[in-house]
Protein backbone atom coordinates (compact mmCIF):
# COMPACT_ATOMS: atom_id res chain seq x y z
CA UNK A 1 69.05 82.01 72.91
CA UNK A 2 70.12 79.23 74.77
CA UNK A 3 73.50 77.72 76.38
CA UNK A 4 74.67 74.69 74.52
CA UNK A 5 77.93 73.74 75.64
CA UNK A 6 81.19 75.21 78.01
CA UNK A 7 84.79 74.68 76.51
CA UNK A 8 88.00 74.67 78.68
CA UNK A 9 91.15 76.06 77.99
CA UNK A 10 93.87 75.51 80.80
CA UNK A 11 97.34 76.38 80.55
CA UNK A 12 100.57 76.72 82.40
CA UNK A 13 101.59 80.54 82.82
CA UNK A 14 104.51 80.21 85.01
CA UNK A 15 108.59 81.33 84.79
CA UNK A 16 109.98 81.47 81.22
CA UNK A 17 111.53 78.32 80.22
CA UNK A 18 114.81 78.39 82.26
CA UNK A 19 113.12 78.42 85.44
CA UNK A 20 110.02 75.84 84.51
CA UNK A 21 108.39 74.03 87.00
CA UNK A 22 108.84 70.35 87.15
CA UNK A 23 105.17 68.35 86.66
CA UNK A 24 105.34 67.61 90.48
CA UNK A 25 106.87 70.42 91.95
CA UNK A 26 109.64 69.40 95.00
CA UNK A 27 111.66 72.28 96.75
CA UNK A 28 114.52 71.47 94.85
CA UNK A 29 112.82 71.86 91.58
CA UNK A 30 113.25 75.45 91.54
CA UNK A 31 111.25 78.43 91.85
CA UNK A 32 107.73 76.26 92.71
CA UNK A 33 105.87 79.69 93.23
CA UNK A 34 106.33 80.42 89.78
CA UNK A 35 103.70 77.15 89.05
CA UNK A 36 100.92 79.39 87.86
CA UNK A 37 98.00 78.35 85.96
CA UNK A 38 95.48 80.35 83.72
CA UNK A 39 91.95 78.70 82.83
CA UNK A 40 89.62 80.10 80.55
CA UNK A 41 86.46 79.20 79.32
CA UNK A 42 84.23 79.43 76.29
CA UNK A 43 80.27 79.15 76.55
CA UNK A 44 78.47 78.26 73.22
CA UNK A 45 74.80 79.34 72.55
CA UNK A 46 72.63 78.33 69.89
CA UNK A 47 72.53 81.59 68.12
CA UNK A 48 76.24 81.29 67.04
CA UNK A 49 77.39 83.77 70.25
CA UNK A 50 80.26 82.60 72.19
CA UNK A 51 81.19 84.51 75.11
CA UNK A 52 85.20 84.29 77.61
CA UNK A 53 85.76 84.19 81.34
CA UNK A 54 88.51 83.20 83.27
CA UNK A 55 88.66 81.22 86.54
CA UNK A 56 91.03 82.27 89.50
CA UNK A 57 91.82 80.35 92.57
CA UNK A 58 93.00 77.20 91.57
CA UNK A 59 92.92 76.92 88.10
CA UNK A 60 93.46 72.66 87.49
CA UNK A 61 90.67 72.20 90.52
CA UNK A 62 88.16 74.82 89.43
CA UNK A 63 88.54 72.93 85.32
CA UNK A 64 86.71 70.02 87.36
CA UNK A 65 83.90 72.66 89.09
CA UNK A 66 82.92 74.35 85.89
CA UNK A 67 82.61 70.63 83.99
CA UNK A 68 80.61 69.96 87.32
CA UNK A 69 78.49 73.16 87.03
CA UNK A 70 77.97 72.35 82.79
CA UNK A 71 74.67 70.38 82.99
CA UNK A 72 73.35 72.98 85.03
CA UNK A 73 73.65 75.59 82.27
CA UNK A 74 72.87 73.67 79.51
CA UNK A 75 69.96 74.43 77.95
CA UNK A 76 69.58 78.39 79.68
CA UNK A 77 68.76 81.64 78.31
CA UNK A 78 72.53 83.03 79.03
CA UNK A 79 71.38 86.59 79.15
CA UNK A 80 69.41 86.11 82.73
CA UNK A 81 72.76 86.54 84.82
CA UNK A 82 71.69 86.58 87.68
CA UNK A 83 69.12 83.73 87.63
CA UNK A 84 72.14 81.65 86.37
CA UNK A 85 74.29 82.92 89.27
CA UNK A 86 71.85 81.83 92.02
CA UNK A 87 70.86 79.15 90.10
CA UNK A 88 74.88 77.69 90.88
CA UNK A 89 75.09 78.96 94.16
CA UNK A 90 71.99 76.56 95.72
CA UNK A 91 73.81 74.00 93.11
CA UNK A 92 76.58 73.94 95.54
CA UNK A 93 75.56 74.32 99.23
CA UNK A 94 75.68 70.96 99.65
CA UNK A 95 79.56 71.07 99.72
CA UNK A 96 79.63 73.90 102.47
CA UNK A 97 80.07 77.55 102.29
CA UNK A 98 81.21 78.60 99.21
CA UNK A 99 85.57 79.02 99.04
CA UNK A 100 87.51 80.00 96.30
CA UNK A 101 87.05 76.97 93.98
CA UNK A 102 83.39 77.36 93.83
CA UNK A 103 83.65 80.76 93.18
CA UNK A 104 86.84 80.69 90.64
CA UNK A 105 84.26 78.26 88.30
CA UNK A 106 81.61 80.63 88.99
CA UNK A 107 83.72 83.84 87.77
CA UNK A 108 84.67 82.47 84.70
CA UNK A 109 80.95 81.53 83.83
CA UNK A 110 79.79 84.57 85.03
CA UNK A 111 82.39 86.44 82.80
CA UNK A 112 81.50 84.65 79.84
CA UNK A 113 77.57 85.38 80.19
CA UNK A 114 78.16 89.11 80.74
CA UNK A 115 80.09 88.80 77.39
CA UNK A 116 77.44 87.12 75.18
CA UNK A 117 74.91 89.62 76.62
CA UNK A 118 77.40 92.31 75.34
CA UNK A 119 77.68 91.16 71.95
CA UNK A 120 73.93 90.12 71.67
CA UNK A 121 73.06 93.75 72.57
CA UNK A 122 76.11 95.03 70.43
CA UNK A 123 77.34 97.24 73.43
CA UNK A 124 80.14 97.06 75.78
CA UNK A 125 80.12 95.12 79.30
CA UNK A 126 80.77 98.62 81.27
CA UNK A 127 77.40 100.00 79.47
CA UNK A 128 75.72 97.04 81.09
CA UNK A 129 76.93 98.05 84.24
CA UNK A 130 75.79 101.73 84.03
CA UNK A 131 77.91 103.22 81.25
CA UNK A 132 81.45 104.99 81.55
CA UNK A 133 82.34 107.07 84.70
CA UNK A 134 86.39 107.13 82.93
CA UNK A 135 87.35 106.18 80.02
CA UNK A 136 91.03 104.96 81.03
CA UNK A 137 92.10 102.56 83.61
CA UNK A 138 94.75 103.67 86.09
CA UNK A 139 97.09 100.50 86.37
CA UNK A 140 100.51 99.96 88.65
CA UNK A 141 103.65 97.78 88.27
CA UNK A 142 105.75 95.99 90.49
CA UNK A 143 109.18 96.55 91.12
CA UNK A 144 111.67 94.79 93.80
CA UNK A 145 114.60 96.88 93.13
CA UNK A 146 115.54 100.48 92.25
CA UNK A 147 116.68 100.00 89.05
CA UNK A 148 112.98 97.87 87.92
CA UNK A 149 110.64 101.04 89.04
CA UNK A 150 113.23 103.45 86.79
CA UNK A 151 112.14 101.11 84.14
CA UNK A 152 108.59 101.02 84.64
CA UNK A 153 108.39 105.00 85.33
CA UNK A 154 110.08 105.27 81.81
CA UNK A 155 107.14 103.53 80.10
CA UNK A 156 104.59 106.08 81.92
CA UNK A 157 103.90 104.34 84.92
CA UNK A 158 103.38 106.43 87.70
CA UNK A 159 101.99 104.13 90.50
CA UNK A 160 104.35 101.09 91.81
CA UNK A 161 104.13 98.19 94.29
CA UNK A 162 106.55 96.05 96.10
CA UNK A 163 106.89 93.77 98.96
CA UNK A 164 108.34 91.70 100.99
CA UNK A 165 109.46 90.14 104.02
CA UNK A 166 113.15 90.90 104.38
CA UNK A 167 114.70 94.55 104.46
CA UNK A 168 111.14 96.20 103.51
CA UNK A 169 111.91 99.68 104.72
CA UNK A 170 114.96 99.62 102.79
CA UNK A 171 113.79 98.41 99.79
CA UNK A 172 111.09 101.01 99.94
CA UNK A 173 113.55 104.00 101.30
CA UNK A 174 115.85 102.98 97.76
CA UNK A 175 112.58 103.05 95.27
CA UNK A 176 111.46 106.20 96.70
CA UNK A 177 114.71 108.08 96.34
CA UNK A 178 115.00 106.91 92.77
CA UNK A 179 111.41 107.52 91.60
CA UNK A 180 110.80 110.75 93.31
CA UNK A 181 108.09 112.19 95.44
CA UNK A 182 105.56 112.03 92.35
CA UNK A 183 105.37 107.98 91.90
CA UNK A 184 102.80 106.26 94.34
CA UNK A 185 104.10 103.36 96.07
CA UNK A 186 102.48 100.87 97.85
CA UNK A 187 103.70 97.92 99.80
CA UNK A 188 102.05 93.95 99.66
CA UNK A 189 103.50 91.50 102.79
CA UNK A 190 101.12 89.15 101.51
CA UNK A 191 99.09 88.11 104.57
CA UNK A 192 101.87 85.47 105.90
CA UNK A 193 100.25 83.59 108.48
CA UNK A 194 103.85 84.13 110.16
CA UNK A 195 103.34 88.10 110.29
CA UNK A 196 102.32 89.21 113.83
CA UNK A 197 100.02 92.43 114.30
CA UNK A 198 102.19 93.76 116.22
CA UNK A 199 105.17 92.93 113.50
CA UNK A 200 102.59 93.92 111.06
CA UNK A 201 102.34 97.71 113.12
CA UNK A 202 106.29 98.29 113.57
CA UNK A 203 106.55 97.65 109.82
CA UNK A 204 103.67 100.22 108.94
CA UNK A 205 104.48 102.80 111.22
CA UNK A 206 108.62 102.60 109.80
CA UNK A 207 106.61 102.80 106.43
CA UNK A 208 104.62 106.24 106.99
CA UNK A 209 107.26 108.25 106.31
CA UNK A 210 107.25 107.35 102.76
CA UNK A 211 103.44 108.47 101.60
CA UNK A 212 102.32 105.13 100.78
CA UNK A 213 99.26 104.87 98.69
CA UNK A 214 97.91 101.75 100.55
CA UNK A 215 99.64 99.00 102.62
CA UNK A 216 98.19 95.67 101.63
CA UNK A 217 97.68 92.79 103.73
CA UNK A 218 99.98 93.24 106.61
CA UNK A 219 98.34 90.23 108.18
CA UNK A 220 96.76 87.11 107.21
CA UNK A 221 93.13 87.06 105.64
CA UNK A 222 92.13 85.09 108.73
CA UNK A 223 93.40 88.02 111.09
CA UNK A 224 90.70 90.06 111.37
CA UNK A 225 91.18 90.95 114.80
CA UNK A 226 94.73 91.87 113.70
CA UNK A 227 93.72 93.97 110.82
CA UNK A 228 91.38 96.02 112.83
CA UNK A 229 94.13 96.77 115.18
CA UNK A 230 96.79 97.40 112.16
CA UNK A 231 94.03 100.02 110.81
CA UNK A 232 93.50 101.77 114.27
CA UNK A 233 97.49 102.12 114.78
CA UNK A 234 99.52 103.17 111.30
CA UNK A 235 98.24 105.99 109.35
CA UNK A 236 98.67 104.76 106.17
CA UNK A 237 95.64 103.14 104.16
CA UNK A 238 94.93 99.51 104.34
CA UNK A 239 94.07 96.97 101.54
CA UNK A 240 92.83 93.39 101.26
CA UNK A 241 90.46 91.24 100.55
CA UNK A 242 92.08 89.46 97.83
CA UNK A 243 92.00 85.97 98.71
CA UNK A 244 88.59 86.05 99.67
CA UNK A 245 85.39 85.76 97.53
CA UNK A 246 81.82 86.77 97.27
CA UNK A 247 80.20 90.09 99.17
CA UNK A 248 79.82 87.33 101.34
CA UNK A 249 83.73 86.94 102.34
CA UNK A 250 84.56 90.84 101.63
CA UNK A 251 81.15 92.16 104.08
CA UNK A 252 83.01 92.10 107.23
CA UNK A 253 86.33 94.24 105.73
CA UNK A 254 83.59 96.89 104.37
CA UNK A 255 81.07 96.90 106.89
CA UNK A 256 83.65 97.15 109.81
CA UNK A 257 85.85 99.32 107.56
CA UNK A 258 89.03 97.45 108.56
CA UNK A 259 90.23 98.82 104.79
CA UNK A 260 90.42 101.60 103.04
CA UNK A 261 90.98 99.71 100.08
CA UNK A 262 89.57 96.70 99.07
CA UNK A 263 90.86 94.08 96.60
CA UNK A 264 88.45 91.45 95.27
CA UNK A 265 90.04 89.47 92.90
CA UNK A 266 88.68 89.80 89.56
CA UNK A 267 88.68 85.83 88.25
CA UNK A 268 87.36 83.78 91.52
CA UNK A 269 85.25 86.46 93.43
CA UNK A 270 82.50 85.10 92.27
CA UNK A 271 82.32 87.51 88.61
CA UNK A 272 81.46 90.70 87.51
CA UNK A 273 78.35 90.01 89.22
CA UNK A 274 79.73 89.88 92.47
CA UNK A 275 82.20 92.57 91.74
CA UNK A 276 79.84 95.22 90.88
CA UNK A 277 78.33 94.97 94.05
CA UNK A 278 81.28 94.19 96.12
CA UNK A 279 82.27 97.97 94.71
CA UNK A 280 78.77 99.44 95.54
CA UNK A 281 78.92 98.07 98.94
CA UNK A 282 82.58 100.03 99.44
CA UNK A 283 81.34 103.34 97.65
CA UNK A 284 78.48 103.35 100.65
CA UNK A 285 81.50 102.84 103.48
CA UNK A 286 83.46 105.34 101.53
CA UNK A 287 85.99 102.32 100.10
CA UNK A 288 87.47 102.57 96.91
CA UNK A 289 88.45 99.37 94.69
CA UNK A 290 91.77 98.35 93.21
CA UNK A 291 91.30 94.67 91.68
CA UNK A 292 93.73 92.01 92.32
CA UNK A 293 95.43 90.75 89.45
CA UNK A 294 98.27 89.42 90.52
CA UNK A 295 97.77 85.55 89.36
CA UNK A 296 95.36 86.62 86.92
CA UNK A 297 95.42 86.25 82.84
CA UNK A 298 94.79 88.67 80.61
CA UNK A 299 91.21 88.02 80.10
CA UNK A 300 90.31 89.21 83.43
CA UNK A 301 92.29 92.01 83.45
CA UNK A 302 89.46 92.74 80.62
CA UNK A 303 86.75 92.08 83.14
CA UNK A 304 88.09 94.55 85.45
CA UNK A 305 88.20 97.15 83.01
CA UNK A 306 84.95 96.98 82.32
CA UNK A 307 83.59 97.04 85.73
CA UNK A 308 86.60 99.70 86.85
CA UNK A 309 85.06 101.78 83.88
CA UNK A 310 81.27 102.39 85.40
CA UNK A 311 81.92 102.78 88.98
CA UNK A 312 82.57 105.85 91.01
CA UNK A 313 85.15 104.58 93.70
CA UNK A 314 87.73 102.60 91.24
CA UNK A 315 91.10 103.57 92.61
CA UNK A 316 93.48 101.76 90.42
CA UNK A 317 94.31 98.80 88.55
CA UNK A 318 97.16 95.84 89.70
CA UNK A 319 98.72 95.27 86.29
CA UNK A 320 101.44 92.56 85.73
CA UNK A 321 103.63 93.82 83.04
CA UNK A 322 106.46 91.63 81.93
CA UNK A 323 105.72 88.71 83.86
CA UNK A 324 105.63 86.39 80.65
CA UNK A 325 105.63 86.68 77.15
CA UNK A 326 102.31 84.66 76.50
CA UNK A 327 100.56 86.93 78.48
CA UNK A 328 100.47 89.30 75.19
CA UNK A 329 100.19 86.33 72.85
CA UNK A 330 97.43 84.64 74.23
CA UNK A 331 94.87 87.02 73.97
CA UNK A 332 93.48 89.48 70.64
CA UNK A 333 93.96 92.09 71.19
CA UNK A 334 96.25 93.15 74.21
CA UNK A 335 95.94 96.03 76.19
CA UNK A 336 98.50 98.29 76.33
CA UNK A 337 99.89 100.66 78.88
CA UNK A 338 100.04 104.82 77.68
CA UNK A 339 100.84 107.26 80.43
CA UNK A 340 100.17 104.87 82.97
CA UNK A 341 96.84 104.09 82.11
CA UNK A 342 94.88 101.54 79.99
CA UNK A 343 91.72 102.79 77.91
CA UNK A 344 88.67 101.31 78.56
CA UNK A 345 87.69 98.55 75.76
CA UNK A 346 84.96 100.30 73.14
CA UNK A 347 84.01 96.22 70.92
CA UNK A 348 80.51 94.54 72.08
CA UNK A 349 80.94 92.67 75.50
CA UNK A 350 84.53 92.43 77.11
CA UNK A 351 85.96 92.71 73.77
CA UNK A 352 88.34 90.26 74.06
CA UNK A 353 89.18 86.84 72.91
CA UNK A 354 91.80 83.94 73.02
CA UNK A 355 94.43 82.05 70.81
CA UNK A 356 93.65 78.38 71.23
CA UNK A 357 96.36 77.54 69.19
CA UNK A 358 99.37 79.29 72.29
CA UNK A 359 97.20 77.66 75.00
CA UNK A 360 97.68 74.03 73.82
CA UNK A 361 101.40 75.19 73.41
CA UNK A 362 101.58 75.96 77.20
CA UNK A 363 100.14 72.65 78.93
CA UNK A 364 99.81 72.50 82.70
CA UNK A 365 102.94 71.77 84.47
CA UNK A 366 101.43 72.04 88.44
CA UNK A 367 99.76 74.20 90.19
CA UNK A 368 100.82 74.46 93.67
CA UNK A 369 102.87 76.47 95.31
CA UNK A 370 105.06 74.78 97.72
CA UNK A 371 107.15 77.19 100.36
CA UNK A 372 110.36 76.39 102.07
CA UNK A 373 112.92 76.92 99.00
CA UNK A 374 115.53 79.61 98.73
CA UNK A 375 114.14 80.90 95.33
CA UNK A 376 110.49 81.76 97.23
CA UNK A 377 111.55 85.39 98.28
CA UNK A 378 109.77 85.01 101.55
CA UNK A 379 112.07 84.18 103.72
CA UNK A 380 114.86 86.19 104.95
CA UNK A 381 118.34 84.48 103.81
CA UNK A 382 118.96 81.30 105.18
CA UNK A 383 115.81 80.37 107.21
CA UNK A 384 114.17 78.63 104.26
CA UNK A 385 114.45 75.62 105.93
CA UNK A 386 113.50 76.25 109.09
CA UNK A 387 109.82 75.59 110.32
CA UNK A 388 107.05 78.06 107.82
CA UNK A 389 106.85 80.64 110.90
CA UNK A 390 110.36 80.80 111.64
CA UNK A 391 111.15 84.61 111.65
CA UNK A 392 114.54 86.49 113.26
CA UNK A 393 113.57 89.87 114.41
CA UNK A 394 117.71 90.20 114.24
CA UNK A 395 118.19 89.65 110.85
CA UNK A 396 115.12 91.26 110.15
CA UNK A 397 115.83 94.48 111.67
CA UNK A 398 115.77 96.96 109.00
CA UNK A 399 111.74 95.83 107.99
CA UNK A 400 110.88 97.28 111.01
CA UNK A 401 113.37 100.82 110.31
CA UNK A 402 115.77 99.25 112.88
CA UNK A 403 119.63 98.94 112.49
């Protein structure tokens, strides 16, 4: 069996219609972090097998890497993974150490060859990787309000995130009264480049009260000095690693144990390659995983399934319910949430597969996120337009369990 050609399917998965993002996104063109992109990909073989992946990172840049990357593959056996995966790698380190982009392309082929293997061999991905340790997925919403985690607790959820930079502890203190002491809760600030440790501390001591399941990225990625210390002062576990990629980028978080929870992001880590032993490097530091989904489309919320399905330390699954309706039109079939949970695919490989017909419907329409507008939700009211690290410990007293 042999590789003969890579299709490309990008398409805009942003704010329902009455808060679309103009083609080039300006602050007053509404909510610009809503300009989300999904891109999927189709290899072909010569035996008739087709197998989807998704690319992460930055979707309408990585379209360009993977029709970069195509020669490369044409013409290989698609079920040598891992030849194929170092094969890309030395392809690139000509154009430095490897970021996000080169990853993202790499997921989404790497995806896509652990599906053709699956079907070839008529078995699932997760019996690939070892067979089934669970046969459901544990999966959490998000909720900003009160009212939104009532909602989600009514359709089985039991696990629930929010965030924030404005009023945290409050927001947290309201959820918590209205869910009860039997919902996990966790809290994402996002790694702002803003957020000092020491901020970053305040905020997750105020927070320990409140039996957090993890607190995620309280500093920037780039603040690993600052993570170390935010892990040595607030007893509440720590999460990240979701904007980085590769065992390469998520080594130092595991080896120094700066987490207790680490996030690789399941479409531009570098694939289910990567991720399997991103989680095997965790399980031997006592780490458990929880994928990041957060921009993610459907297809590699499969992915993480499968891997979350044959390891031992899989914590739980980010799961983005509601965001938009395509996300459960766009794929056959879609998962679905029971008891908060999703059961592990049983069809050969990922088991999963995409309309073509809704992606052409959704065309790109940007993909950049552009901060300083009032609609972002990361600043506190009225500093929008002040400088990006602009930040009022005033008016930003009650993140910190202040007056």
């Amino acid at each position: 069996m042999k590789i003969t050609a890579i299709e490309t399917f990008l398409m805009h998965a942003g704010a329902p219609p009455a808060r679309t993002i103009a083609t080039n996104p300006t602050p007053e063109s509404g909510n610009v972090w809503n300009a989300r992109n999904w891109l999927f990909l189709r290899i072909q073989t010569d035996a008739g097998i087709t197998g989807i992946g998704e690319c992460s990172g930055w979707p309408r840049v990585i379209e360009t890497a993977v029709k970069d990357l195509t020669p490369l593959l044409i013409g290989q056996d698609p079920t040598h993974i891992e030849r194929i995966w170092q094969r890309m790698m030395s392809a690139m380190m000509g154009h430095g150490v490897l970021g996000t982009v080169g990853s993202g392309a790499m997921t989404g082929i790497d995806m896509a060859l652990w599906d053709i293997k699956g079907k070839a061999l008529e078995t699932p991905v997760w019996n690939l990787l070892g067979g089934q340790v669970r046969d459901r997925i544990r999966v959490y919403g998000h909720a900003g309000a009160p009212e939104r985690a009532l909602d989600l607790v009514s359709r089985g959820f039991t696990a629930i995130k929010t965030g924030g930079l404005s009023d945290t502890v409050e927001r947290v203190d309201a959820i918590r009264a209205a869910v009860g002491p039997d919902v996990d809760l966790m809290v994402d600030m996002h790694g702002p480049p803003w957020m000092t440790t020491k901020d970053a501390i305040l905020l997750g001591r105020a927070l320990e009260p409140y039996n957090l399941l993890f607190y995620e990225d309280p500093v920037a990625p780039e603040n690993r000095d600052g993570l170390r210390r935010v892990q040595d002062a607030v007893q509440i576990p720590i999460a990240a690693g979701e904007r980085l990629s590769t065992i390469w980028g998520e080594r130092e978080l595991i080896e120094q144990e700066l987490v207790d929870v680490i996030q690789p992001d399941t479409g531009r880590t570098g694939g289910i390659t990567q991720m399997r032993k991103i989680a095997a490097m965790a399980e031997a530091h006592f780490i458990t995983v929880a994928p990041h989904s957060g921009s993610l489309g459907p297809v590699a919320e499969y992915a993480a399934l499968h891997l979350m399905a044959a390891i031992p330390n899989a914590l739980i699954l980010e799961r983005v319910e509601d965001d938009v309706p395509v996300r459960q039109q766009v794929i056959l079939p879609a998962p679905k949430v029971v008891d908060g949970h999703i059961e592990v695919p049983n069809r050969p490989g990922l088991g999963v597969d995409i309309d073509e017909a809704i992606v052409a419907a959704h065309p790109s329409m940007g993909n950049l996120s552009i901060p300083g507008h009032p609609d972002d939700g990361a600043y506190a009211e009225g500093t929008w337009s002040e400088h990006v690290y602009f930040q009022s410990r005033a008016r930003n007293a009650r993140r910190f369990g202040g007056g």
